[in-house]
N, C-alpha and C. Protein backbone atom coordinates (compact mmCIF):
# COMPACT_ATOMS: atom_id res chain seq x y z
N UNK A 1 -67.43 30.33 -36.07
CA UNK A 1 -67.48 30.45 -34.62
C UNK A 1 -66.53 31.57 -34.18
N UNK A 2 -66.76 32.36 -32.76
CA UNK A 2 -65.75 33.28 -32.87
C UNK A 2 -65.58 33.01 -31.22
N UNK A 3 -64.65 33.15 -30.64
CA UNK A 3 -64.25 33.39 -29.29
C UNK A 3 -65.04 33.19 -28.43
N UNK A 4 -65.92 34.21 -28.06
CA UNK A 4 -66.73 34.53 -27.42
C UNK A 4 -67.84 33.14 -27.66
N UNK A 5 -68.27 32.86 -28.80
CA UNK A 5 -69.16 30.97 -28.58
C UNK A 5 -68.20 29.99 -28.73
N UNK A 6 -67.04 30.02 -28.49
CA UNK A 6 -66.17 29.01 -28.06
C UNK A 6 -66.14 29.19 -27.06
N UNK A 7 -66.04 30.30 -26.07
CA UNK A 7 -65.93 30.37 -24.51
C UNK A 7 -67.34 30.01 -23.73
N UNK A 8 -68.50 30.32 -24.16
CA UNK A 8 -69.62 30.20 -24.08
C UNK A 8 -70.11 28.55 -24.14
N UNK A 9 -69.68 27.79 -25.17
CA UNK A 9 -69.68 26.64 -25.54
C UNK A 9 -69.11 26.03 -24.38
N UNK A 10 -67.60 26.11 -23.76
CA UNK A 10 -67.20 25.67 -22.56
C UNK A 10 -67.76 26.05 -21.41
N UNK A 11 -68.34 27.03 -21.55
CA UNK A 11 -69.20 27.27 -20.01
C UNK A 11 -70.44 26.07 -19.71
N UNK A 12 -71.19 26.48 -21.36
CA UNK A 12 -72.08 25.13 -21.25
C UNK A 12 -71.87 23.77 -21.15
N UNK A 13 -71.14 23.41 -21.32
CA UNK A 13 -70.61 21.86 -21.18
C UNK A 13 -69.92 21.33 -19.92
N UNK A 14 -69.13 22.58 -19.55
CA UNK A 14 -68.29 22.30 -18.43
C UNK A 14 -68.94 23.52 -17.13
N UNK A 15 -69.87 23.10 -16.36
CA UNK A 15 -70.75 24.41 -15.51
C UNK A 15 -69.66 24.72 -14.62
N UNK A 16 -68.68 24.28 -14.01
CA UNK A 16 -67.66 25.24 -13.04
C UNK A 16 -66.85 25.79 -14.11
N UNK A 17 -66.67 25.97 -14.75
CA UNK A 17 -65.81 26.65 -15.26
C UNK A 17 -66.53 28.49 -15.64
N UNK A 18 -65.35 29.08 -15.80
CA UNK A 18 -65.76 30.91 -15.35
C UNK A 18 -65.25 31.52 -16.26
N UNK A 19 -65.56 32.56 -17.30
CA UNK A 19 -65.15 33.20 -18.25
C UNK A 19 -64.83 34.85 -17.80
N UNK A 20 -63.95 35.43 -18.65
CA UNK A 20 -63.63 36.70 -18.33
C UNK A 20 -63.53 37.16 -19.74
N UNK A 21 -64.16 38.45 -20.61
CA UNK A 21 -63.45 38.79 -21.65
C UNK A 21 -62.72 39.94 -21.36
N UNK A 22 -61.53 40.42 -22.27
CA UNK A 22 -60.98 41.90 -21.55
C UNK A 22 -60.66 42.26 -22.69
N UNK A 23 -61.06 43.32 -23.26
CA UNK A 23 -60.51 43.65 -24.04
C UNK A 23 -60.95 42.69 -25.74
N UNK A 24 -61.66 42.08 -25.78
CA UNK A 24 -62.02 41.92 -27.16
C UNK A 24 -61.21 40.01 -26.68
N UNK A 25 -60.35 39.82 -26.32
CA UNK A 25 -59.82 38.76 -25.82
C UNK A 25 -60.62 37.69 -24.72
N UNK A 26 -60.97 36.35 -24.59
CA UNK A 26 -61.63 35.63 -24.01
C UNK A 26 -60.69 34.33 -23.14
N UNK A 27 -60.92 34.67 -21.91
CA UNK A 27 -59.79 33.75 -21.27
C UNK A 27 -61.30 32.76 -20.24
N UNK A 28 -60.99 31.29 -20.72
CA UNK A 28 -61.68 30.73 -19.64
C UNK A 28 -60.91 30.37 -18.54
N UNK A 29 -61.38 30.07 -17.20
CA UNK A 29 -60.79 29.44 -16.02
C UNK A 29 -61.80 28.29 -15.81
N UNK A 30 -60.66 26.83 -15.77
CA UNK A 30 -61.14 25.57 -15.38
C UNK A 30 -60.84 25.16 -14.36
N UNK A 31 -61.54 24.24 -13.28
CA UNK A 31 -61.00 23.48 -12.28
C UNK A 31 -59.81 22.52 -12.81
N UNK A 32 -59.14 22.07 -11.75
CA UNK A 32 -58.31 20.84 -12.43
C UNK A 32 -58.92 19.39 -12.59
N UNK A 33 -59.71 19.19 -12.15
CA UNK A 33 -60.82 17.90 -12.48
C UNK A 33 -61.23 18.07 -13.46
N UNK A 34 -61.60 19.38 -14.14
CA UNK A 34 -62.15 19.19 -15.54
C UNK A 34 -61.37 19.65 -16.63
N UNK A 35 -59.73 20.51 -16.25
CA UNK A 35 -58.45 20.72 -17.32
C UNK A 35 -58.47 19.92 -18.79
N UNK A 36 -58.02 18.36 -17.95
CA UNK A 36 -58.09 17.78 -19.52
C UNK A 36 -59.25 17.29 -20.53
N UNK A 37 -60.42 17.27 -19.55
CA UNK A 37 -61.75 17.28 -20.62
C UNK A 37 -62.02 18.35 -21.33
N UNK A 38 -61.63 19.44 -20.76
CA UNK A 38 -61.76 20.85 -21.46
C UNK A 38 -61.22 20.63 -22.69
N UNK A 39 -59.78 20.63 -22.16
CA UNK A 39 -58.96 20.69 -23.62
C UNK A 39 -58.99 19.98 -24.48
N UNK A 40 -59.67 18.41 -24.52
CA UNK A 40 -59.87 17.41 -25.44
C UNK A 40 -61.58 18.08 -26.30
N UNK A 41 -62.28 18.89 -25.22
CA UNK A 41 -63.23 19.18 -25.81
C UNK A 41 -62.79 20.50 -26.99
N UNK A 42 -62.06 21.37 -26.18
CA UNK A 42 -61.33 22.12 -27.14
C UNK A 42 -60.93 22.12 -28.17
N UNK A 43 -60.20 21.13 -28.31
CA UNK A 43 -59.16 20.83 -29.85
C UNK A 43 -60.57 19.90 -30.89
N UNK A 44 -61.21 18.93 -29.81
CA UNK A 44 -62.10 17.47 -31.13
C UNK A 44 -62.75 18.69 -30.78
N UNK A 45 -63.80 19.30 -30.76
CA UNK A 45 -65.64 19.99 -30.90
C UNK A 45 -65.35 21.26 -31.24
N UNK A 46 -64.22 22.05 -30.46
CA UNK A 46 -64.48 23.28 -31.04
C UNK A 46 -63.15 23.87 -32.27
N UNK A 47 -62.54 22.41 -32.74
CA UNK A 47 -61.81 23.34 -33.60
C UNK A 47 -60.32 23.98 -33.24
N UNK A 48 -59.89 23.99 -31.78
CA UNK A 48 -59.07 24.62 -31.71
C UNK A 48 -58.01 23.76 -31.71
N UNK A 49 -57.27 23.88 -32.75
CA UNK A 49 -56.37 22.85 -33.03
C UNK A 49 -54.68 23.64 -33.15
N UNK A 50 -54.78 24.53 -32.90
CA UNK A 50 -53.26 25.42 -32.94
C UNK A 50 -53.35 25.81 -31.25
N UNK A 51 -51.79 25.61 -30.64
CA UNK A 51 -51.64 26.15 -29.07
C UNK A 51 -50.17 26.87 -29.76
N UNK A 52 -50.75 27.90 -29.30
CA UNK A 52 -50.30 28.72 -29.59
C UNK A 52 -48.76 29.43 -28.48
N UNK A 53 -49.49 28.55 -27.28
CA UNK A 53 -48.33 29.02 -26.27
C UNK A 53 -48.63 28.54 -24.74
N UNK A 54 -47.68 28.20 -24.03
CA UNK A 54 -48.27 27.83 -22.76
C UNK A 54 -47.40 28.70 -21.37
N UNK A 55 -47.99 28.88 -20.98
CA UNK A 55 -46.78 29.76 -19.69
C UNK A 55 -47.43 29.37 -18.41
N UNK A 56 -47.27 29.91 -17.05
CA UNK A 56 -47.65 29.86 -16.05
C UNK A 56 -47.06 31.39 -15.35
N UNK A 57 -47.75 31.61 -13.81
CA UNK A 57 -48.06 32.90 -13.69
C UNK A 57 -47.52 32.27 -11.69
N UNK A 58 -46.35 32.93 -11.09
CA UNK A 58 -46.31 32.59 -9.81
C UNK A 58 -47.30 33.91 -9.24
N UNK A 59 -47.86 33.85 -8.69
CA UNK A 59 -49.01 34.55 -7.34
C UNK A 59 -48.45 33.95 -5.70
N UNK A 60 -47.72 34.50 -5.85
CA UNK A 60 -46.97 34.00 -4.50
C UNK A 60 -47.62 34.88 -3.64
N UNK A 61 -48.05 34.07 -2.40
CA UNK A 61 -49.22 34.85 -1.24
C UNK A 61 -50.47 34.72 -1.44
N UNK A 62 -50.61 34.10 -2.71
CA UNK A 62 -52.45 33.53 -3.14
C UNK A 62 -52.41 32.06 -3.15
N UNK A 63 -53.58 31.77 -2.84
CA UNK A 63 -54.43 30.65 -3.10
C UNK A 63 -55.46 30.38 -4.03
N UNK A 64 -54.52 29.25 -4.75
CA UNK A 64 -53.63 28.96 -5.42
C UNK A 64 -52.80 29.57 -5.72
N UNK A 65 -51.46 29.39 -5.26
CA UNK A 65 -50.19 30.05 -5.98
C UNK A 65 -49.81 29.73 -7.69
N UNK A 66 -49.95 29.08 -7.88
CA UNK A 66 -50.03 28.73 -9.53
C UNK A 66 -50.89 28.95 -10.53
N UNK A 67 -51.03 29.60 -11.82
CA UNK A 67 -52.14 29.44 -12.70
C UNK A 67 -51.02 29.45 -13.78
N UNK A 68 -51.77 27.61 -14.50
CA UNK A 68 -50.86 27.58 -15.66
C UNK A 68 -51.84 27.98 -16.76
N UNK A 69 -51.17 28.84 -18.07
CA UNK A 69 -52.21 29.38 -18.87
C UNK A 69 -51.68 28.81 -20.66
N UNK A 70 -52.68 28.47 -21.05
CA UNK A 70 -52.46 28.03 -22.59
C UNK A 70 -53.19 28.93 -23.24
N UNK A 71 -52.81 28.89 -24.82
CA UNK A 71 -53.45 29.82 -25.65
C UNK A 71 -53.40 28.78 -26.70
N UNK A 72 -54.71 28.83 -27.23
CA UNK A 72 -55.43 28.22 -28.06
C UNK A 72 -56.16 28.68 -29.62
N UNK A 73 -55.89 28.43 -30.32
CA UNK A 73 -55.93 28.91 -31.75
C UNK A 73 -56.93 28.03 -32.61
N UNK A 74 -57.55 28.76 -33.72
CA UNK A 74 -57.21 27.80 -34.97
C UNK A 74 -56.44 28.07 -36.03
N UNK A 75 -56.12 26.87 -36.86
CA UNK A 75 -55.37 27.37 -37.47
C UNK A 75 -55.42 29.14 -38.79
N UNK A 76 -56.53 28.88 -38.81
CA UNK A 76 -56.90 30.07 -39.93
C UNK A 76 -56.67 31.54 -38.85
N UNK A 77 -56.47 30.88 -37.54
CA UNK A 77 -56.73 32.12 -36.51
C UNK A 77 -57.78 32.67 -36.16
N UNK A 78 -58.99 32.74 -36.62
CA UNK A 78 -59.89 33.38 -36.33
C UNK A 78 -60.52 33.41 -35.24
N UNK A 79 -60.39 32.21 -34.31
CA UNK A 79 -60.65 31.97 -32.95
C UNK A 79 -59.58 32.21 -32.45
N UNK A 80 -59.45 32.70 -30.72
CA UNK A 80 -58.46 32.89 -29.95
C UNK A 80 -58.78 32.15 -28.81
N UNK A 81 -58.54 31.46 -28.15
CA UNK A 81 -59.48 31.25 -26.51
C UNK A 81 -57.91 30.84 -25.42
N UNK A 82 -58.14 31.80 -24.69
CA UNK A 82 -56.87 31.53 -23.40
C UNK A 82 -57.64 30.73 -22.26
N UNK A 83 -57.19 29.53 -22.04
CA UNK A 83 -57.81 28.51 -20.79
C UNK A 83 -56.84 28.61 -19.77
N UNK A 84 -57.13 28.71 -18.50
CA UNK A 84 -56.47 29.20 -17.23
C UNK A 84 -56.82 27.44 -16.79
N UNK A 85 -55.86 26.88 -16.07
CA UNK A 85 -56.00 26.31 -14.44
C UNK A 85 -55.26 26.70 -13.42
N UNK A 86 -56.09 26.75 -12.16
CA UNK A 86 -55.03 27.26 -11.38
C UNK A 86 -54.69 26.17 -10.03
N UNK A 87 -53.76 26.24 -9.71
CA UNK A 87 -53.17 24.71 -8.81
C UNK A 87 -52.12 25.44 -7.57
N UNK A 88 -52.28 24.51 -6.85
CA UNK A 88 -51.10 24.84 -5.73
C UNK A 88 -50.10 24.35 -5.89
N UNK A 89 -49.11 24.36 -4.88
CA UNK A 89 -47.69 24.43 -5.21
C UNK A 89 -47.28 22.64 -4.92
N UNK A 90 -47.05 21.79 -5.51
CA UNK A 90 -47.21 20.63 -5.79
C UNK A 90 -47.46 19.47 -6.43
N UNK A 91 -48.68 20.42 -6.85
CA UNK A 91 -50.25 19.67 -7.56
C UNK A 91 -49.77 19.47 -9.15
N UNK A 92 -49.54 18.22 -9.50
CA UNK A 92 -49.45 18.32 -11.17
C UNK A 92 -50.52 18.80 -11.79
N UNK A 93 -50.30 18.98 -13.38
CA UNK A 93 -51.51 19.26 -14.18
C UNK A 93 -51.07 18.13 -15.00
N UNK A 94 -52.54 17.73 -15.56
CA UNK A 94 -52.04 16.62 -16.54
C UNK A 94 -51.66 16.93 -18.30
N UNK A 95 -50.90 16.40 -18.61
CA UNK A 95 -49.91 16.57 -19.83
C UNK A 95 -51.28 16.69 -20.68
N UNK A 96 -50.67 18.00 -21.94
CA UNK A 96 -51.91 17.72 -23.29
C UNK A 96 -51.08 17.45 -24.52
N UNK A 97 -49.62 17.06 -24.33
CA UNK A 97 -48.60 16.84 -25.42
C UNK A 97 -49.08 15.98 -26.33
N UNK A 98 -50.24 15.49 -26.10
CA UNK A 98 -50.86 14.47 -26.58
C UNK A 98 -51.94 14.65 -27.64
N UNK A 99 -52.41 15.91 -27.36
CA UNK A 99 -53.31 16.35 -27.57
C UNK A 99 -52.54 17.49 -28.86
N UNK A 100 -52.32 18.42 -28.20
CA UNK A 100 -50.49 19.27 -29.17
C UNK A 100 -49.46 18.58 -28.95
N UNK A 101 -48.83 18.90 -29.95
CA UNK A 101 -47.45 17.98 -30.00
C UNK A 101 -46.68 19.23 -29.40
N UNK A 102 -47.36 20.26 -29.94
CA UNK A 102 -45.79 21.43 -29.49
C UNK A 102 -46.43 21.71 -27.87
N UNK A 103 -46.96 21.01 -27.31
CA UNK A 103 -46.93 21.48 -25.93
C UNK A 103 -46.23 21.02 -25.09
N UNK A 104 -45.37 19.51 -25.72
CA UNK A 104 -44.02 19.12 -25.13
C UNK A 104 -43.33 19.64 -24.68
N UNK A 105 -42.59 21.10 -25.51
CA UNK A 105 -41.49 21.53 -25.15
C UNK A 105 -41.49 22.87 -24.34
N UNK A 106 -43.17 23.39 -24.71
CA UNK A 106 -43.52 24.51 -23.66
C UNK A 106 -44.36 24.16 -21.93
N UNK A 107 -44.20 22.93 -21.78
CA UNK A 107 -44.83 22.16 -20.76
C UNK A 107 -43.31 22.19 -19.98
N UNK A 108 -42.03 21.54 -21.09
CA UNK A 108 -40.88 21.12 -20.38
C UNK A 108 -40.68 22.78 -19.58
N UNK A 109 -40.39 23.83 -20.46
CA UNK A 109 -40.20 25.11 -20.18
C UNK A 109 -40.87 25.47 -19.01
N UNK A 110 -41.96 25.42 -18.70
CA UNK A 110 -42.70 25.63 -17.24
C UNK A 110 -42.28 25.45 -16.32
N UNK A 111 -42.20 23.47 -16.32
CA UNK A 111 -41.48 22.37 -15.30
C UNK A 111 -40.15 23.55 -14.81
N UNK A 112 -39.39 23.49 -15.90
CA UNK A 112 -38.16 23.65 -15.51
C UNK A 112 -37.76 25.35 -15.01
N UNK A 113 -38.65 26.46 -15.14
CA UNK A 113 -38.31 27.54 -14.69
C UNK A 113 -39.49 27.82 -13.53
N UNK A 114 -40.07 27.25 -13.46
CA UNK A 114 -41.60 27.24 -12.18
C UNK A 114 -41.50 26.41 -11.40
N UNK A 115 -41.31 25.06 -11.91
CA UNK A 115 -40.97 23.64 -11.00
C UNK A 115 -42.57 22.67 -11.12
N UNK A 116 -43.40 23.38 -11.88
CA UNK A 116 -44.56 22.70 -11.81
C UNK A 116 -44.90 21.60 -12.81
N UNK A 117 -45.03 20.28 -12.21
CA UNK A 117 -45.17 19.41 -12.87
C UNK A 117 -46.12 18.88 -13.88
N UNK A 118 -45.96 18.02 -14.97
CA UNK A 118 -46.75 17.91 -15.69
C UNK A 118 -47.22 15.97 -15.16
N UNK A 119 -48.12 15.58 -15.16
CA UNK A 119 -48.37 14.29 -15.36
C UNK A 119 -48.43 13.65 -16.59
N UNK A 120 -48.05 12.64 -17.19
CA UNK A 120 -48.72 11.47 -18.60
C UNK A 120 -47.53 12.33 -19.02
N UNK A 121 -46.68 13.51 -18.89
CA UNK A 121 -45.81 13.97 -20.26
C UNK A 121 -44.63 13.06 -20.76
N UNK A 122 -44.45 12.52 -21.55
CA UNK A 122 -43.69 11.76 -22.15
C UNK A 122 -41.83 12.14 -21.77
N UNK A 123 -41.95 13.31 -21.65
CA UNK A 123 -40.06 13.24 -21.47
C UNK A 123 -39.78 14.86 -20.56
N UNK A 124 -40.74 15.09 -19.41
CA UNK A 124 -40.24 16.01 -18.56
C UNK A 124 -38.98 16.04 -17.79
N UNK A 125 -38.13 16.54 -18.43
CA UNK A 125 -36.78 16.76 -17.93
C UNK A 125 -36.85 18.43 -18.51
N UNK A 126 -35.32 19.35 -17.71
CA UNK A 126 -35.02 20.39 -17.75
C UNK A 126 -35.20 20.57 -19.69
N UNK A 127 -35.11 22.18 -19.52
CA UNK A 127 -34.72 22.46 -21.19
C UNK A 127 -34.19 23.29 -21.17
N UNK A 128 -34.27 24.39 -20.37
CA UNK A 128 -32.58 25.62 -20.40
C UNK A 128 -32.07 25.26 -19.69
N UNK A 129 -32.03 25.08 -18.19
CA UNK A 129 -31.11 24.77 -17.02
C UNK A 129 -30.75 23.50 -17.48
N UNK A 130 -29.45 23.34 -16.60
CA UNK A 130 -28.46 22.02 -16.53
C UNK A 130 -29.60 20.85 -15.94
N UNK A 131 -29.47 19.70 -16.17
CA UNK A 131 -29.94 18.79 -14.77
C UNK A 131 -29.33 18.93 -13.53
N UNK A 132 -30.05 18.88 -12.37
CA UNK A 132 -29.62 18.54 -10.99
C UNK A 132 -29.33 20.64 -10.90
N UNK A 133 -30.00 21.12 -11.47
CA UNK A 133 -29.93 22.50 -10.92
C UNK A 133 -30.85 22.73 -10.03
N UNK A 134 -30.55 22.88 -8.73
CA UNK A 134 -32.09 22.98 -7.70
C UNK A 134 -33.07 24.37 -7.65
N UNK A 135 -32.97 24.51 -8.70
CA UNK A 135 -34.13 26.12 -8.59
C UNK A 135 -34.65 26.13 -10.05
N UNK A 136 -35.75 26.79 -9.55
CA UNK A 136 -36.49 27.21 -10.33
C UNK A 136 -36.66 28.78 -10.52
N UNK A 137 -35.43 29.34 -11.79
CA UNK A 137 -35.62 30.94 -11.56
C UNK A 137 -36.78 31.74 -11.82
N UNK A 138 -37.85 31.30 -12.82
CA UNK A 138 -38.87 32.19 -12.46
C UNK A 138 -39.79 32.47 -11.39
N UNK A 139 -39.50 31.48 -10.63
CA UNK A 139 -40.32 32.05 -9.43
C UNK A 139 -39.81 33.27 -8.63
N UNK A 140 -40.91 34.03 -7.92
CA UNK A 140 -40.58 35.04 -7.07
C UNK A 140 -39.40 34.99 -6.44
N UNK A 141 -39.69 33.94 -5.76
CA UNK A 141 -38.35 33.88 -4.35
C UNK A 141 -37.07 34.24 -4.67
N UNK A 142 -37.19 33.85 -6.29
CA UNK A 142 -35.14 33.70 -7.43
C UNK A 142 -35.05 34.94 -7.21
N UNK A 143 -33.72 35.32 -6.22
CA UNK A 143 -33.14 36.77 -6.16
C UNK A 143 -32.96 36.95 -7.98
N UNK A 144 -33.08 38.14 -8.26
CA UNK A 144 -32.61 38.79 -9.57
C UNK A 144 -31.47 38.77 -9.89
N UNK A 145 -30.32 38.81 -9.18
CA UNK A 145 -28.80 38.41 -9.44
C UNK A 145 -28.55 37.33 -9.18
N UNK A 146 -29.40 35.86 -9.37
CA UNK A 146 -28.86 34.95 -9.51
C UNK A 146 -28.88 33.95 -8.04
N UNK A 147 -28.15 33.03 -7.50
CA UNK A 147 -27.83 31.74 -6.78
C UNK A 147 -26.52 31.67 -7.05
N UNK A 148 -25.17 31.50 -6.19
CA UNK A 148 -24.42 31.01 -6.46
C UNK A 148 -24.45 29.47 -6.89
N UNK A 149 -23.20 29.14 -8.09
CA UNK A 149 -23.29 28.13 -8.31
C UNK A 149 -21.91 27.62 -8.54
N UNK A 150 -22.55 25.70 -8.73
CA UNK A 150 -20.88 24.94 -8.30
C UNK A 150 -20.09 24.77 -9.53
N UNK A 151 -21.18 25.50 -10.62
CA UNK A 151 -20.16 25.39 -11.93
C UNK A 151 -19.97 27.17 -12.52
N UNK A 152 -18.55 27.67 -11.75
CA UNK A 152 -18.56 28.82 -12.29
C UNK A 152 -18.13 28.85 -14.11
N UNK A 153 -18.18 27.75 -14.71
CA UNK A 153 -17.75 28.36 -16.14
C UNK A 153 -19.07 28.29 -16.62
N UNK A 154 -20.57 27.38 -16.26
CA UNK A 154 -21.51 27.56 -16.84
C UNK A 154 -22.47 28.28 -16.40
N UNK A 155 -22.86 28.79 -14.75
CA UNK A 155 -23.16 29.34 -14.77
C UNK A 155 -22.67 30.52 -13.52
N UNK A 156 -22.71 31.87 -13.39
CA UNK A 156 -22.17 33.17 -12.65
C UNK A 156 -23.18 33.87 -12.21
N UNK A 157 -22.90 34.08 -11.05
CA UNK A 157 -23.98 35.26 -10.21
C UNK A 157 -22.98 36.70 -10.52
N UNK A 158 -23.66 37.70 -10.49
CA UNK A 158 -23.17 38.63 -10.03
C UNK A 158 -24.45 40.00 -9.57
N UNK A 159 -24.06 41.49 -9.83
CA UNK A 159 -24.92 42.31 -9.67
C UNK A 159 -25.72 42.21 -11.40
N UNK A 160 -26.88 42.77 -11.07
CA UNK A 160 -28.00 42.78 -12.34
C UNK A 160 -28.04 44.17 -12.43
N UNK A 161 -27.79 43.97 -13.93
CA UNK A 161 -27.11 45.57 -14.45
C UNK A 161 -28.76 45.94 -14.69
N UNK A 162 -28.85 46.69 -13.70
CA UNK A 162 -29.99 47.46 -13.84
C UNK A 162 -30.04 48.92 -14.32
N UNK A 163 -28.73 49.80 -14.04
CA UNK A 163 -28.82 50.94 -14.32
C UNK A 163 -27.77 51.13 -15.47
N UNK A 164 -27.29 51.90 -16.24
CA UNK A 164 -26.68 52.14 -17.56
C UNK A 164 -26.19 51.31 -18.59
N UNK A 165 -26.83 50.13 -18.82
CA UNK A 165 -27.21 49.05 -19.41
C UNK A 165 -27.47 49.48 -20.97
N UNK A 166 -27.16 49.21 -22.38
CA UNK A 166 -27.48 49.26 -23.44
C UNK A 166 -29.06 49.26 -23.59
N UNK A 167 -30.17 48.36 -22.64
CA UNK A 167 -31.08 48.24 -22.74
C UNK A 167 -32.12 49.03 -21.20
N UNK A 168 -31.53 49.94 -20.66
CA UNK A 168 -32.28 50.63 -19.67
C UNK A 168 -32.74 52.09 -20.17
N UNK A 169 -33.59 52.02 -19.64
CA UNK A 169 -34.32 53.17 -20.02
C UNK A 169 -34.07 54.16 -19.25
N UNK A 170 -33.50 55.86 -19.42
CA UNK A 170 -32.72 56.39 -18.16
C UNK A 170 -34.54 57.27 -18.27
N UNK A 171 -34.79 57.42 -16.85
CA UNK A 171 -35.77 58.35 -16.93
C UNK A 171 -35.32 60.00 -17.06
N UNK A 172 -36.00 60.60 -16.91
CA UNK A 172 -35.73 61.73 -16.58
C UNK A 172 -34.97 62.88 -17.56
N UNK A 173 -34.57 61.88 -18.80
CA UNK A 173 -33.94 61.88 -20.09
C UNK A 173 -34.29 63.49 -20.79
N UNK A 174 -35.85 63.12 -20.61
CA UNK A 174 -35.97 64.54 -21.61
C UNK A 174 -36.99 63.71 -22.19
N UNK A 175 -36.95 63.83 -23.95
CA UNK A 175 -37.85 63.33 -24.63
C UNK A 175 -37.67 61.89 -24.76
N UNK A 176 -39.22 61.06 -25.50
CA UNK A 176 -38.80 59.69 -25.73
C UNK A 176 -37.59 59.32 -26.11
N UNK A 177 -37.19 60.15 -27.44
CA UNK A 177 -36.06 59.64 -28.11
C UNK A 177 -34.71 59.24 -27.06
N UNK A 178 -35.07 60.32 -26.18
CA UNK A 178 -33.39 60.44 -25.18
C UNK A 178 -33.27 59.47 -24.32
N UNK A 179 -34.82 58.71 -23.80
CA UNK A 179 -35.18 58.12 -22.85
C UNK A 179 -35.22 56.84 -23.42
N UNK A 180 -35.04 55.94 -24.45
CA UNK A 180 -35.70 55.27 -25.27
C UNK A 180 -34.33 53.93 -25.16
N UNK A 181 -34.32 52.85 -24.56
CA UNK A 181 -32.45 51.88 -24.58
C UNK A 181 -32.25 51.61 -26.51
N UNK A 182 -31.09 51.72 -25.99
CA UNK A 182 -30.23 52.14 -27.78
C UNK A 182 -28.64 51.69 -27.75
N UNK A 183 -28.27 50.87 -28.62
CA UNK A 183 -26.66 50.55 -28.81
C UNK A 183 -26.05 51.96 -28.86
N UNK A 184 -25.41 52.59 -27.94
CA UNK A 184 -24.60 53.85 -28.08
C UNK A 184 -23.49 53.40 -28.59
């Protein structure tokens, strides 16, 4: 089977759902009524039994502001399939930790830098931030230098070294090489 009749396969089974390929790559988009049938159909019928990764995407100013995105494997690799849902700002998605085991800890990772909840997940609590930290820095709104905070030894705002940084890229440099961030 290759991508493209794994994505095809979910179109047929599941009729709202919408495919995009780009690039040799196949990403489906599901409603959230049909998320976790997808993915149970995913892993038992078509094989895809490696997740490979889960993230989410803020679209702040769209409707839906949220699209959480998984990547889906098998193990030999030969299939790829990226499944999209997209949700508003509130709306859980329901847990597939169940389904992957390693989607536990990239589900917690979401929760805790997006704020978007998982339902059925067995132990959603923070995983980089402290508990009782009230933000969620990947979202848009997180100024880039940070939130002051009430624990200055764990965590510090300051300016975000944007310009002569070990890792900035100076434009205007000349050639790649000159232009290129480097331990000086």
């Amino acid at each position: 089977m290759t991508a493209q009749e794994a994505a095809e396969q979910v179109l047929k089974k599941f009729t709202t759902a919408t495919s995009v390929e780009f690039r040799g790559e196949h990403s489906v988009t599901v409603p959230l009524d049909d998320f976790r049938a997808v993915m149970e159909f995913a892993n038992r019928e078509l094989g895809l039994n490696f997740l490979l990764d889960a993230s989410s995407v803020d679209n702040t100013g769209e409707d839906p502001r949220f699209v959480v995105v998984y990547e889906l494997a098998t193990v030999d690799d030969s299939v790829h399939l990226r499944v999209k849902v997209a949700i508003d700002e509130g709306v859980e998605v329901p847990t597939v930790s169940d389904i992957w085991a390693t989607a536990d800890w990239h589900e917690r990772e979401i929760y805790d830098m997006m704020g978007i909840r998982f339902s059925g997940h067995p132990d959603l609590r923070r995983i980089l931030m402290w508990e009782g930290y009230p933000f969620h820095p990947l979202r848009k709104e997180f100024p880039l230098a940070g939130k002051p905070s009430e624990m200055p030894d764990v965590a510090f705002t300051g300016e975000a070294p944007l310009a002569g940084g070990p890792f900035v890229t100076s434009p205007g440099a000349g050639s790649k090489v000159k232009a290129e961030p480097r331990a000086r």
